[in-house]
Protein backbone atom coordinates (compact mmCIF):
# COMPACT_ATOMS: atom_id res chain seq x y z
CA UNK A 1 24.19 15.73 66.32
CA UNK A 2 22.51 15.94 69.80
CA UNK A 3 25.72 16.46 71.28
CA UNK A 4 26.06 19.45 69.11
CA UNK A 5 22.63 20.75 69.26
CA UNK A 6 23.09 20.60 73.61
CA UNK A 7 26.34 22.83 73.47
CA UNK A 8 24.92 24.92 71.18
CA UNK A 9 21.72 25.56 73.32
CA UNK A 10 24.05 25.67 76.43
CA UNK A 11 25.92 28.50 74.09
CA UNK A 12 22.86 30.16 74.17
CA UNK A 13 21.32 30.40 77.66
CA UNK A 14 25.25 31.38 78.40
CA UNK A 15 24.70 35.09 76.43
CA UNK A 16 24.12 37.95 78.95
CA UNK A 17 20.54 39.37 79.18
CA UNK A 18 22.36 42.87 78.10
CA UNK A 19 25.07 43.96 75.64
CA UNK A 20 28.30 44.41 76.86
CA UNK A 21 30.20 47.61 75.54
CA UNK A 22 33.91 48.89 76.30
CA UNK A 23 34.60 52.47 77.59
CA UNK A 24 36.96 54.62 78.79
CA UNK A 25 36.46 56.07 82.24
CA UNK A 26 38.20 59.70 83.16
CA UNK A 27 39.14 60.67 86.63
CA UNK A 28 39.22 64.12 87.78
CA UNK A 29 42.61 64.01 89.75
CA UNK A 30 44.86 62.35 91.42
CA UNK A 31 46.17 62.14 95.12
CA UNK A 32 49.80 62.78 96.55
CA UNK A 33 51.02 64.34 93.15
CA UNK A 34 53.11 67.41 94.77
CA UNK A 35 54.71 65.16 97.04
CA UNK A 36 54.92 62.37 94.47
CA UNK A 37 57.08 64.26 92.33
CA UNK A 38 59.11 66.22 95.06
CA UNK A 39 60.15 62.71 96.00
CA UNK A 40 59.90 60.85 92.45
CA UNK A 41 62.29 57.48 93.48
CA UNK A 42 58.63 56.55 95.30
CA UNK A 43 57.06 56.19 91.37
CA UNK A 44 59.96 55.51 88.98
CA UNK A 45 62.85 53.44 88.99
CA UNK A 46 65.93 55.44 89.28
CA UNK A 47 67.24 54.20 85.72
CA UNK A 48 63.87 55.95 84.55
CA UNK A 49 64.52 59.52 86.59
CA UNK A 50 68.25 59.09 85.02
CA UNK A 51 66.70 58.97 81.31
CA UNK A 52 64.55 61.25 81.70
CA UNK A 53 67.32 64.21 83.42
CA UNK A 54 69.65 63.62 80.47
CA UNK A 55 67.38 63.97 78.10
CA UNK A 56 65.74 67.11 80.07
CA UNK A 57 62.51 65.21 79.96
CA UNK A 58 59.89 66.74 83.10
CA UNK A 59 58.50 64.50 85.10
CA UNK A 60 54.68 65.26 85.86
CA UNK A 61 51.10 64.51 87.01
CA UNK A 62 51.22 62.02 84.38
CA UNK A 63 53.85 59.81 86.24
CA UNK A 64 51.76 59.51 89.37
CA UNK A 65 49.64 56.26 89.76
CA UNK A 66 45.38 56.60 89.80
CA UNK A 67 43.62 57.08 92.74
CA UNK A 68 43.18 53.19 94.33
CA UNK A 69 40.28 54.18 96.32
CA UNK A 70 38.88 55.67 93.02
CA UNK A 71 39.46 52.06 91.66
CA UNK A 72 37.90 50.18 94.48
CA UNK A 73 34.82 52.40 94.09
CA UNK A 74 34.55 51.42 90.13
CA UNK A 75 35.09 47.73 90.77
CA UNK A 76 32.26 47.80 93.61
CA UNK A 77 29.81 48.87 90.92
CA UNK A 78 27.11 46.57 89.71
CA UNK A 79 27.74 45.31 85.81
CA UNK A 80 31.23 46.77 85.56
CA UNK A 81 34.37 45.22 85.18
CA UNK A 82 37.83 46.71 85.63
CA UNK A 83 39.99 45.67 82.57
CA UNK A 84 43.02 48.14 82.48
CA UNK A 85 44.13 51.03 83.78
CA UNK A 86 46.26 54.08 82.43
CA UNK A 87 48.50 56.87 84.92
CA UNK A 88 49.52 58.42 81.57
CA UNK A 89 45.11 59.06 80.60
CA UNK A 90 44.23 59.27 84.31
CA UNK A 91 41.84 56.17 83.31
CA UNK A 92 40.59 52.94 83.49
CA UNK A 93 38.98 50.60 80.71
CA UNK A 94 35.89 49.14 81.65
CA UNK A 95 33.29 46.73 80.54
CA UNK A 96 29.69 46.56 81.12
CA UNK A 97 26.30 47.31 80.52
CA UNK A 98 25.82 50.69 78.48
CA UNK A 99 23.47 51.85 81.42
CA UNK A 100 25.86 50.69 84.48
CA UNK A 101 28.64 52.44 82.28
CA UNK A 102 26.68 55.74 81.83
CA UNK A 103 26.11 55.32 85.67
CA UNK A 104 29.50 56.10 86.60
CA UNK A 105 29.38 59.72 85.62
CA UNK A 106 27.38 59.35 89.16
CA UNK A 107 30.45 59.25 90.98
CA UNK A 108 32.24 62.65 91.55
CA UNK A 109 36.02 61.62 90.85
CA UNK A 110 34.47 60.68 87.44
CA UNK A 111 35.44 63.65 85.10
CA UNK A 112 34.43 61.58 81.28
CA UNK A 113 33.39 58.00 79.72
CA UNK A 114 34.31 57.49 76.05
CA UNK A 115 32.51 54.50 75.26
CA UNK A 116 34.70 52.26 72.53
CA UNK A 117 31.93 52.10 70.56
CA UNK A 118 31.50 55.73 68.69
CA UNK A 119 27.95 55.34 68.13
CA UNK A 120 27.26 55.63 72.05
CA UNK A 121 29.47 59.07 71.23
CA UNK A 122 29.14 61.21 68.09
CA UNK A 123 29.83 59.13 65.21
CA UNK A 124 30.03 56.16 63.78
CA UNK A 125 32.31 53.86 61.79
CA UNK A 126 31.82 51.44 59.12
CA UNK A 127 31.93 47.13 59.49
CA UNK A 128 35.04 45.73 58.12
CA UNK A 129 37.22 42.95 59.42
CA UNK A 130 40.96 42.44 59.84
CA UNK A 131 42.98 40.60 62.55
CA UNK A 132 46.58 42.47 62.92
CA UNK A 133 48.74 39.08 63.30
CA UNK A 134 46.55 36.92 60.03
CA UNK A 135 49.54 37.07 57.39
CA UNK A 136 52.39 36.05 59.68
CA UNK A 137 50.80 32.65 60.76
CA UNK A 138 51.83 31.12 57.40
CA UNK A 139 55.04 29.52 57.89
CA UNK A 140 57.05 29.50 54.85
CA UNK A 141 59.83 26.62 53.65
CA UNK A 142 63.27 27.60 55.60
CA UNK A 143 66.37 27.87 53.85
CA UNK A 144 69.26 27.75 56.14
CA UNK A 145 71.72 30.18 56.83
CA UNK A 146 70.58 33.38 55.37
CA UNK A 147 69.60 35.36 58.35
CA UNK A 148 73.01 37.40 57.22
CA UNK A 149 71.38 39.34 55.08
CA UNK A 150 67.93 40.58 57.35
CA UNK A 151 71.29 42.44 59.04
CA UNK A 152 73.44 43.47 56.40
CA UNK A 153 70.55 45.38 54.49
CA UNK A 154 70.15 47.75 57.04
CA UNK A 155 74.12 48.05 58.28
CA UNK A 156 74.09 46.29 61.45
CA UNK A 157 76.46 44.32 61.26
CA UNK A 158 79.36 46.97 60.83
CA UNK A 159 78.10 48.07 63.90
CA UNK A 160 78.70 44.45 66.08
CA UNK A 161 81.91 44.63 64.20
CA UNK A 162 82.24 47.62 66.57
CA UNK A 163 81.09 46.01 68.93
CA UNK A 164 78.03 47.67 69.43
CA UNK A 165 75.39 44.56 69.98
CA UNK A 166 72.76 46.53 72.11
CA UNK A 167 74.33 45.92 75.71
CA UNK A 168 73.19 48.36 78.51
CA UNK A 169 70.12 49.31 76.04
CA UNK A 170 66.69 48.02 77.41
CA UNK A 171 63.86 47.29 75.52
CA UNK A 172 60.35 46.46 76.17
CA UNK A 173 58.30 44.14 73.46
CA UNK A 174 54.66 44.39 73.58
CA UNK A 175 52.99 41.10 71.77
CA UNK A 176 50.84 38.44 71.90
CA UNK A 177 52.72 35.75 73.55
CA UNK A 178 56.34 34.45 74.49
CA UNK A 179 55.82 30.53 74.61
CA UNK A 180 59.14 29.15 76.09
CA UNK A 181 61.54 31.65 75.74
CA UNK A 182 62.32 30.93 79.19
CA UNK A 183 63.61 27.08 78.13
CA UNK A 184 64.64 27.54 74.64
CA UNK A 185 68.65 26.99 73.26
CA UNK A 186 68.18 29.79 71.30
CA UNK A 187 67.41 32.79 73.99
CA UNK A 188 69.93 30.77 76.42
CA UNK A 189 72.45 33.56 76.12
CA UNK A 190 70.07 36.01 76.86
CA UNK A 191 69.24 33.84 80.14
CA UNK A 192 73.10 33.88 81.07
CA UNK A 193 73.55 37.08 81.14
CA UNK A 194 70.38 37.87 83.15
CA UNK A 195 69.12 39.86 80.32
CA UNK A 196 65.54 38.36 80.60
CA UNK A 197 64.55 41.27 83.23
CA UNK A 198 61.28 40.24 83.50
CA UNK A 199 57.88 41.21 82.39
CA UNK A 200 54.00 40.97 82.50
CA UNK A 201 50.45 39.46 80.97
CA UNK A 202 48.39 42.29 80.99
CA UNK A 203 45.71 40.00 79.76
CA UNK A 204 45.39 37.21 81.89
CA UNK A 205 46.99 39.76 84.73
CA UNK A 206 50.21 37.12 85.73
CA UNK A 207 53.82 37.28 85.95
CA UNK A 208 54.06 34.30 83.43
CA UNK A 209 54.16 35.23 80.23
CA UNK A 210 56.05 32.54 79.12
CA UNK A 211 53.20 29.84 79.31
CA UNK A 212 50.55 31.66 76.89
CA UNK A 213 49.97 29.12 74.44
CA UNK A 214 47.41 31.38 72.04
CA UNK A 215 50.08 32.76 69.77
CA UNK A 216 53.49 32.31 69.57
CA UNK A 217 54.28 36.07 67.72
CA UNK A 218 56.05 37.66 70.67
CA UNK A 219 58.37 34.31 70.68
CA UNK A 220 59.39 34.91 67.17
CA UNK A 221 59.32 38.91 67.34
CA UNK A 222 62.00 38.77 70.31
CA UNK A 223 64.17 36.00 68.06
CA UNK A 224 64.93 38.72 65.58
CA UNK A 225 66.59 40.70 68.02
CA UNK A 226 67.78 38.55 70.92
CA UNK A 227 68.22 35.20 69.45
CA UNK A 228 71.71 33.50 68.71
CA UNK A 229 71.99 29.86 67.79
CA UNK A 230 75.88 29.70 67.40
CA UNK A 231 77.00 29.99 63.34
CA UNK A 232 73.20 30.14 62.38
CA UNK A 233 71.42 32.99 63.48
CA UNK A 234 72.18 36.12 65.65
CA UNK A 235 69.75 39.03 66.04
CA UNK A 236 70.19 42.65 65.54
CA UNK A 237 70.99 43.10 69.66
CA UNK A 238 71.92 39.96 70.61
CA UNK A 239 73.34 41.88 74.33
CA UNK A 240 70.45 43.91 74.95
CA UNK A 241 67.85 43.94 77.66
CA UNK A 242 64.24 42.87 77.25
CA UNK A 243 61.39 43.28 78.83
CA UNK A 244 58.66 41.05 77.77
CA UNK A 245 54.78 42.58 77.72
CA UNK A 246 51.78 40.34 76.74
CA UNK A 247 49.26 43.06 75.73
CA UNK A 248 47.35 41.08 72.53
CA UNK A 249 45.16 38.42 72.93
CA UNK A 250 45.29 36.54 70.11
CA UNK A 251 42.10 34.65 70.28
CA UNK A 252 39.71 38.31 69.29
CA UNK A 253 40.07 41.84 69.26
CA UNK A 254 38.93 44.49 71.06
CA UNK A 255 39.56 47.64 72.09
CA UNK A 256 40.73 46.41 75.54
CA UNK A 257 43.51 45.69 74.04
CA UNK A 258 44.88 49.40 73.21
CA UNK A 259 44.43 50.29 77.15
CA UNK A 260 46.46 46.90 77.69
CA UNK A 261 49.08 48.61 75.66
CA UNK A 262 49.16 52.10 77.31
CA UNK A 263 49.87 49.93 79.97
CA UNK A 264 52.24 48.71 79.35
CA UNK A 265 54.21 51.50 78.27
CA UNK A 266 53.60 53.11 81.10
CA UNK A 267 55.21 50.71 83.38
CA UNK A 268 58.14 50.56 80.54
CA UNK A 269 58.75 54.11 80.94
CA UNK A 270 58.63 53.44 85.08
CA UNK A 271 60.96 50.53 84.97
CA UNK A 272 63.55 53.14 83.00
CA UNK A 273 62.94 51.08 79.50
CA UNK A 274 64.88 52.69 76.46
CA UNK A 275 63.03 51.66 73.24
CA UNK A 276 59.79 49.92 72.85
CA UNK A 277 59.16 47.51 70.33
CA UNK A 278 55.14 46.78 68.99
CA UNK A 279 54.61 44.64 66.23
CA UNK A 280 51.17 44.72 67.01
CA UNK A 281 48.44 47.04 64.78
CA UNK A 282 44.82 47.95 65.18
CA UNK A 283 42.48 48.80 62.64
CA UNK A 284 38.83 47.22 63.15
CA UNK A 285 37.08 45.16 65.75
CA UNK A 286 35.26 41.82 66.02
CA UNK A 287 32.70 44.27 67.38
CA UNK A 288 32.46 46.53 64.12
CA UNK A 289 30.87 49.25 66.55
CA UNK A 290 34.42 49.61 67.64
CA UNK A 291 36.39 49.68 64.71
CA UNK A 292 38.21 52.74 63.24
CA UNK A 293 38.37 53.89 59.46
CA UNK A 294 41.37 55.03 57.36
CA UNK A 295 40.74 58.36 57.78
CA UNK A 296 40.88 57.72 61.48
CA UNK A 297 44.72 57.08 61.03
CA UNK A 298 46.02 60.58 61.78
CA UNK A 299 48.00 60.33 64.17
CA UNK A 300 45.79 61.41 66.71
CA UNK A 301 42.49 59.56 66.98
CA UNK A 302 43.10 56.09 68.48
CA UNK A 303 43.21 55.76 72.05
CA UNK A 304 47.13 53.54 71.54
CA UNK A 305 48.27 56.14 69.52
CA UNK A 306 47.65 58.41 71.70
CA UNK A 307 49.50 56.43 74.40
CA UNK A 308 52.30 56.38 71.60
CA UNK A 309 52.25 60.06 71.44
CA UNK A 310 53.13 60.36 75.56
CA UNK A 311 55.37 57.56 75.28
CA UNK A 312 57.49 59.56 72.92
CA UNK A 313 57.41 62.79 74.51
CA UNK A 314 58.51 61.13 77.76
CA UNK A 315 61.70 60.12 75.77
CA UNK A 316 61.22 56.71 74.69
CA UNK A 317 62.13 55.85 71.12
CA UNK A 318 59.17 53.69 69.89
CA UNK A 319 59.57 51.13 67.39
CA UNK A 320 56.28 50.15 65.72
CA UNK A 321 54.95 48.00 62.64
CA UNK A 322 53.73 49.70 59.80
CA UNK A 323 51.31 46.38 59.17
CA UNK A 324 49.75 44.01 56.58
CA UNK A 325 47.10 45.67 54.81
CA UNK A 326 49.00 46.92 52.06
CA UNK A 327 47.30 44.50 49.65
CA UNK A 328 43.69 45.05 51.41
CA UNK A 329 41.29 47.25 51.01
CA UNK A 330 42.27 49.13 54.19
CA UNK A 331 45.75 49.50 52.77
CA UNK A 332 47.06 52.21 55.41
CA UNK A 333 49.23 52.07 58.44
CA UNK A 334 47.05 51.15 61.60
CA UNK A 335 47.49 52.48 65.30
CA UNK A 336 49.48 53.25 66.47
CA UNK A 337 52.38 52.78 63.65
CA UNK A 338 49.97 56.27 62.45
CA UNK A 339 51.78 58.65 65.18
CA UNK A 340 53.80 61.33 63.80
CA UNK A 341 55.94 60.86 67.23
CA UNK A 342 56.73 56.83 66.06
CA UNK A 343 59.10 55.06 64.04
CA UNK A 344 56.70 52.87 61.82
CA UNK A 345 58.49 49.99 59.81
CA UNK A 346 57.45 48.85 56.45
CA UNK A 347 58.55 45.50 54.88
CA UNK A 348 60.55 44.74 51.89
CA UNK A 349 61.83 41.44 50.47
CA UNK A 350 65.32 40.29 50.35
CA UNK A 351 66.26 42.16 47.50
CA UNK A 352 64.98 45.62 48.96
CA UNK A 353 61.89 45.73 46.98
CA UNK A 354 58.56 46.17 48.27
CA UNK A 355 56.29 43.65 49.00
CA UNK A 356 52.54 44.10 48.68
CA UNK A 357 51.10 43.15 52.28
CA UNK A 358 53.14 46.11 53.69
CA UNK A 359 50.68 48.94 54.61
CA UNK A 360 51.19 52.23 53.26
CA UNK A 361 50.92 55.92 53.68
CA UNK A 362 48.05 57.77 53.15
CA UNK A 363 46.61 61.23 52.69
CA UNK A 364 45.42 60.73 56.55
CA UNK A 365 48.50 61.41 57.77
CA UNK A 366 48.90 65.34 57.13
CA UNK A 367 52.30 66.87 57.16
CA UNK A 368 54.55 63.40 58.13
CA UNK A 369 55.63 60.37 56.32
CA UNK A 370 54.31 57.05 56.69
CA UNK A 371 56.09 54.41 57.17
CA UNK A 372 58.88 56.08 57.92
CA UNK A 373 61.67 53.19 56.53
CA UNK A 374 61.58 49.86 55.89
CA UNK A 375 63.73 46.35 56.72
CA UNK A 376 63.30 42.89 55.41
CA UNK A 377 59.86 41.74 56.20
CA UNK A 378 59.36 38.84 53.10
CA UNK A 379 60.43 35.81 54.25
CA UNK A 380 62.52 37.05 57.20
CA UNK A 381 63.93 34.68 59.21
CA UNK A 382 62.61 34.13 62.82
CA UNK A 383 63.13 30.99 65.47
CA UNK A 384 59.44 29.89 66.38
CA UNK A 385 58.82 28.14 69.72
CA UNK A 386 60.03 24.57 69.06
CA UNK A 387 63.48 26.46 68.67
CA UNK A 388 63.60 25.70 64.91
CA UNK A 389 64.62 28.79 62.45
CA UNK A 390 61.95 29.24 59.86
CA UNK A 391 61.07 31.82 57.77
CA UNK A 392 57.76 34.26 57.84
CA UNK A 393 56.06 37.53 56.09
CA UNK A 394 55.49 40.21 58.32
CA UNK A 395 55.97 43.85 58.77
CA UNK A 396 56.03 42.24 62.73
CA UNK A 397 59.81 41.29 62.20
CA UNK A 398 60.82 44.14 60.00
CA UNK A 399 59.82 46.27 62.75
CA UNK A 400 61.92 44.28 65.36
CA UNK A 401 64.48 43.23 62.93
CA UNK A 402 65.02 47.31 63.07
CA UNK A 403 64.45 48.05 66.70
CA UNK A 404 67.57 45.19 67.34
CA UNK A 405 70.05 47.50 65.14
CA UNK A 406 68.64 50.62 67.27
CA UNK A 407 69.88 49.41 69.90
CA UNK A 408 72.56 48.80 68.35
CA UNK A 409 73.21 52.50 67.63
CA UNK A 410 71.80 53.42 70.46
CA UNK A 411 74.84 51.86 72.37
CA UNK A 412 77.03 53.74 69.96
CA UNK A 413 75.53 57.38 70.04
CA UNK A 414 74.22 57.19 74.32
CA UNK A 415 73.54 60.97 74.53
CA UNK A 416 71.61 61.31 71.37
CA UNK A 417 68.07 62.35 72.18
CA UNK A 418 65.28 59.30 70.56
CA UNK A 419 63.96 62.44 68.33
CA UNK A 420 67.52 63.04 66.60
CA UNK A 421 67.99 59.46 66.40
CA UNK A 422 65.13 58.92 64.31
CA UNK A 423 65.78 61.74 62.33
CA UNK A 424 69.59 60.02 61.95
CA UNK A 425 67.88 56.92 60.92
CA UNK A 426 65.44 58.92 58.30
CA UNK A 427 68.53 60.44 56.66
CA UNK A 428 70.72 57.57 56.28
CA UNK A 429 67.65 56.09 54.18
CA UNK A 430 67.86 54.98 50.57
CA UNK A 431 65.55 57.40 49.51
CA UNK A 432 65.83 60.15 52.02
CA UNK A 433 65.33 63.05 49.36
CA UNK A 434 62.71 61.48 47.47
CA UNK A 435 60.24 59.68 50.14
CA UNK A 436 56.83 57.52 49.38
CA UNK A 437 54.10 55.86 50.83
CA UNK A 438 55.36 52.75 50.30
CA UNK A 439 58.36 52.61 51.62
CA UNK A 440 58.87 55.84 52.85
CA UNK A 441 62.35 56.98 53.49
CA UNK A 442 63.36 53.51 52.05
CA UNK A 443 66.41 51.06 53.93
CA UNK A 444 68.03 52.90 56.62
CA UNK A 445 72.37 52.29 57.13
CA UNK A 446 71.99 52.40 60.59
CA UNK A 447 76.22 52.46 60.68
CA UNK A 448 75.84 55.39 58.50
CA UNK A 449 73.85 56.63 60.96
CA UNK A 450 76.45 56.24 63.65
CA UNK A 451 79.29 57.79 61.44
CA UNK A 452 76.89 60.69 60.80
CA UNK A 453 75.99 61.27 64.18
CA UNK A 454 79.67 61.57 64.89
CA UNK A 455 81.18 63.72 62.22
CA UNK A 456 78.25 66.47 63.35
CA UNK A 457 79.76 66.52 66.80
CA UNK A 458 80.85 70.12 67.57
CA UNK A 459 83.86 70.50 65.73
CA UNK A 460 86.75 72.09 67.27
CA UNK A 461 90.10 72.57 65.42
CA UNK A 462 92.78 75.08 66.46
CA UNK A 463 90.20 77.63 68.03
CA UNK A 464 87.47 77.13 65.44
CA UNK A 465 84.27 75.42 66.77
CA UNK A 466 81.09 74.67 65.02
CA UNK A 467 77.29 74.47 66.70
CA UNK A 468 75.09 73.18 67.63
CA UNK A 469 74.73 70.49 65.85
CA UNK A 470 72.12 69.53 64.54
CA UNK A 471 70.64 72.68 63.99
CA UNK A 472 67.45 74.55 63.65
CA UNK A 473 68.28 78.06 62.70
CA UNK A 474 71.36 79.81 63.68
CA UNK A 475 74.42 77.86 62.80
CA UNK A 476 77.29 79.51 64.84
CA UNK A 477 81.18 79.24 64.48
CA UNK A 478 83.82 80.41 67.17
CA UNK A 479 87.03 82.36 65.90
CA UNK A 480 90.37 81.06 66.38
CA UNK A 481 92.70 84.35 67.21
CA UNK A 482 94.50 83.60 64.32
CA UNK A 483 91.62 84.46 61.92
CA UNK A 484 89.76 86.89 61.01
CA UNK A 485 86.80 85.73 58.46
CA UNK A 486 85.75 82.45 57.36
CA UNK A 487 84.66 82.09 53.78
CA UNK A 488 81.27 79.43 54.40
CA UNK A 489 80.09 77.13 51.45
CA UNK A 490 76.66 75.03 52.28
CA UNK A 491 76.04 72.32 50.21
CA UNK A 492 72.87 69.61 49.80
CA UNK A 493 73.27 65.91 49.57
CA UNK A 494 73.27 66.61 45.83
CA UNK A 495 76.39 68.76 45.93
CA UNK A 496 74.44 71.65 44.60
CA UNK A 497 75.34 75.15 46.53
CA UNK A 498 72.53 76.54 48.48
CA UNK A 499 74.54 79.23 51.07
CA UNK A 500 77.41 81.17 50.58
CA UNK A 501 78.93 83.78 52.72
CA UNK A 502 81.83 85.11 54.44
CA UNK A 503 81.56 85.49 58.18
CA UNK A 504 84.05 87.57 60.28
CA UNK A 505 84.78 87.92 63.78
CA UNK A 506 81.34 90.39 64.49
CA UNK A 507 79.39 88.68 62.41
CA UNK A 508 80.05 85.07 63.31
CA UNK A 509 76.84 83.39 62.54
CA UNK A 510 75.32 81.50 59.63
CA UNK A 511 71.81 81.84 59.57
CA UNK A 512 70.49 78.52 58.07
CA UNK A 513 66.38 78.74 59.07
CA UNK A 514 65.46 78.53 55.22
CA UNK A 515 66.73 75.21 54.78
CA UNK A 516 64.61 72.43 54.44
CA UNK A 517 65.40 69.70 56.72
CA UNK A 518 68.05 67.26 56.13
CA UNK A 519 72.30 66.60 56.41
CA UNK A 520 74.39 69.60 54.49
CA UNK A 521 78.10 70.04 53.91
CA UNK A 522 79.46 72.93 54.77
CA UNK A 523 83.20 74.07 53.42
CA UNK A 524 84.90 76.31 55.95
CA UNK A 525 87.58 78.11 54.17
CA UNK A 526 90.63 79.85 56.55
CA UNK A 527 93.76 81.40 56.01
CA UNK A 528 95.69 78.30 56.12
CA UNK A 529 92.86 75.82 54.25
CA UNK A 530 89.43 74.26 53.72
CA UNK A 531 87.97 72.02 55.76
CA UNK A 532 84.24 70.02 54.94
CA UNK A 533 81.77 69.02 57.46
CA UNK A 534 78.74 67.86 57.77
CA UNK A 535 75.65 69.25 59.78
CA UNK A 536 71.95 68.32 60.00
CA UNK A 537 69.26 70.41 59.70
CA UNK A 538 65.90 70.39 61.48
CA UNK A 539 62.32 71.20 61.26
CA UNK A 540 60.99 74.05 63.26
């Protein structure tokens, strides 16, 4: 008892004189950026300059580091720490007093400060609690050798029949911790083939982010897609490339930890990365100051979804988990699975139903569906740390389980854009014409996908050439010389006719802008026969 009355007394004297609050500090500019980006080899690896010209991606202001001196000048102040820092925001995430923080508008190159806590803001937001990795610690009795069907729900393994297992695709993870996946039998092919490329602890600030023994979530995460243990288990891109980011820290949660993940994804869109992987989720805060609401999960609110949002537009496909609060009272995706601009991944059980901890839409996100599909997430089967193949709950290995078979595809189709991927992946969905909040487009067929992708390639027969495809609004076809009009049938996924016309040499296009957006047939009828294809259809 005295032993436990001195610690706790110790505990006491220990607590800072003042609060200590998070916030977001703004910088007005940066240096160097016209000669940054006249010479951009000096700030991005040349596999990320390459992804971003063939996807006609700009690089900007945004891809220029912060202002060092700026940096030094923050981390000189009295009662402020320097946490994280963000290219994409022009910002760093600080801790300290509230008055030492408010103190920094002092310094010219300081443009904003968003504290984390609203309340030193506008507005406020209400107490609740939630960790984002709670369910998935609950290790569940393994039965062995089912892992075949975590891959055949969602068609990947038609696709390593084609040989199509993710190589020359490279993929960031952003967790909590990767205890010995640098020793373990199961990531050893990875380790041959030199496909461990490396990676970083954002929150202990180390190259080793194998030795984090907090959590071992990022361990299992990356077994879903990279582990093999010969005739019992192979993941959904078992050839890939990973990158391996330790952004969570397991042991609380705070806000910090959002600005760890920007990040990250910055330097994954540096290093060249192709598809980021997050099976991470935030909601509320230890510090209830901090945390968000429901309504706050539009898509645009949260600082990491708003590092989601860039991370898209600078062409990386981003792979996130929808979450476990399906069953809770908060019920809705979190951040930033809430971005419009993300693939969010619900959970359903082996037999493709829905289970109840999988977070669901909501009425907060205005004008997109959330989650957008869903893999197996009950009991899916994951190799934990000791190398042993157990089974857990978790929309944090449907989401991976997924991101695996898009690399996968991503292999197959190399010049498809991340934004017509996804859509590829929405409309090869179980329920693509009849979405909910639950599981939203339903179980992708990710080799449906592939064959789709393909049999919309411009199609050229004998003179006659469809495009572009996909399409938006007008749907164009070239005349052979041998004809001279085109009879044109469009048909929806429900073989119900919704365009006819004939087109002729002057008037050679098909004007399909009142379509609502999805995959169509369309019957081309010639002088000497009919021929079906297939096109998509966007939105605006």
């Amino acid at each position: 008892m005295l032993r436990t009355v001195l610690v706790f007394l110790l505990a006491c004297l220990s607590v800072p004189t003042f609060a200590q609050e998070d916030a977001w500090i703004y910088f007005t500019d940066k240096p160097n950026v016209a000669a940054s980006l006249a010479n951009p080899i000096s700030i991005l690896t040349q596999k990320a300059i390459d992804r971003k010209q063939n996807f006609n991606i700009a690089i900007d202001a945004r891809d220029v580091p912060l202002n060092e001196g700026y940096i030094t000048t923050v981390k000189a102040q009295t009662d402020i720490e320097v946490l994280a820092k963000s290219k994409w925001f022009n910002a760093l995430h600080v801790r300290g007093t509230e008055s030492a923080i408010n103190g920094l508008t002092n310094l010219d190159f300081v443009d904003a400060v968003v504290f984390a806590n609203p309340n030193l803001n506008s507005s406020g937001r209400p107490e609740q609690q939630h960790t984002d990795l709670d369910i998935e610690d609950v290790t569940i009795a393994f039965t062995y050798g089912h892992t075949q069907n975590q891959v055949e729900m969602i068609g990947v393994d038609n696709l390593h029949l084609d040989d199509y297992t993710g190589e020359g695709v490279n993929i960031a993870i952003m967790d909590a911790g990767f205890p010995n996946a640098d020793t373990m039998g199961a990531f050893q092919n990875l380790r041959d083939q030199g496909l461990l490329l490396g990676g970083y602890d954002f929150v202990d600030r180390t190259t080793d982010v194998f030795n984090s023994t907090s959590s071992n979530h990022g361990t299992k995460v990356l077994s879903t897609m990279g582990g093999f243990i010969q005739d019992s288990f192979v993941g959904t891109a078992p050839d890939a490339s990973y990158y391996l980011f330790r952004t969570e820290d397991a042991s609380s949660e705070n806000p910090v930890e959002e600005s760890y993940w920007v990040e990250a994804a910055e330097r994954a869109d540096s290093l060249g990365v192709d598809i980021i992987n997050t099976s991470l989720g935030y909601t509320t805060y230890d510090n209830a100051n901090y945390s968000y609401t429901p309504a706050d999960m539009n898509g645009e609110t949260a600082f990491i979804t708003k590092g989601a949002n860039i991370a898209a537009e600078k062409g990386l496909l981003v792979v996130v988990s929808a979450g476990n609060s399906g069953s809770a009272s908060w019920q809705t995706v979190g951040a930033p699975a809430d971005s419009p601009n993300v693939l969010s991944i619900g959970a359903v059980n082996a037999d493709g139903d829905y289970v109840s901890f999988s977070s669901q839409g909501s009425a907060a996100q205005i004008g997109y569906q959330k989650p957008d599909v869903v893999a197996r997430g009950g009991n899916a089967f994951v190799i934990d740390e000791y190398n042993s193949i157990v089974q857990n709950n978790g929309t944090s290995f449907s989401a991976p389980i997924l991101c695996g078979g898009l690399a996968a595809l991503k292999q197959a189709l190399p010049n498809v854009t991340p934004s017509v991927l996804k859509d590829l992946v929405r409309q090869s969905a179980s329920q693509y014409n009849a979405p909910d909040q639950f599981l939203g487009y339903g179980i992708p067929n990710l080799y449906m996908a592939k064959n789709l992708a393909l049999s919309v390639d411009d199609f050229n027969l004998e003179g006659l050439r469809l495009y572009p495809n996909p399409v938006n609004s007008d749907l164009y076809l070239s005349f052979p010389e041998t004809q001279s009009q085109i009879k044109v049938v469009v048909y929806n996924q429900l073989g119900q006719e919704v365009l006819q016309e004939t087109l002729t040499e002057t008037t050679e296009s098909l004007d399909v802008s009142v379509l609502s957006a999805g995959v169509y047939l369309i019957q081309l009828t010639t002088e000497v026969g009919v021929k079906t294809l297939q096109f998509i259809k966007t939105t605006p």
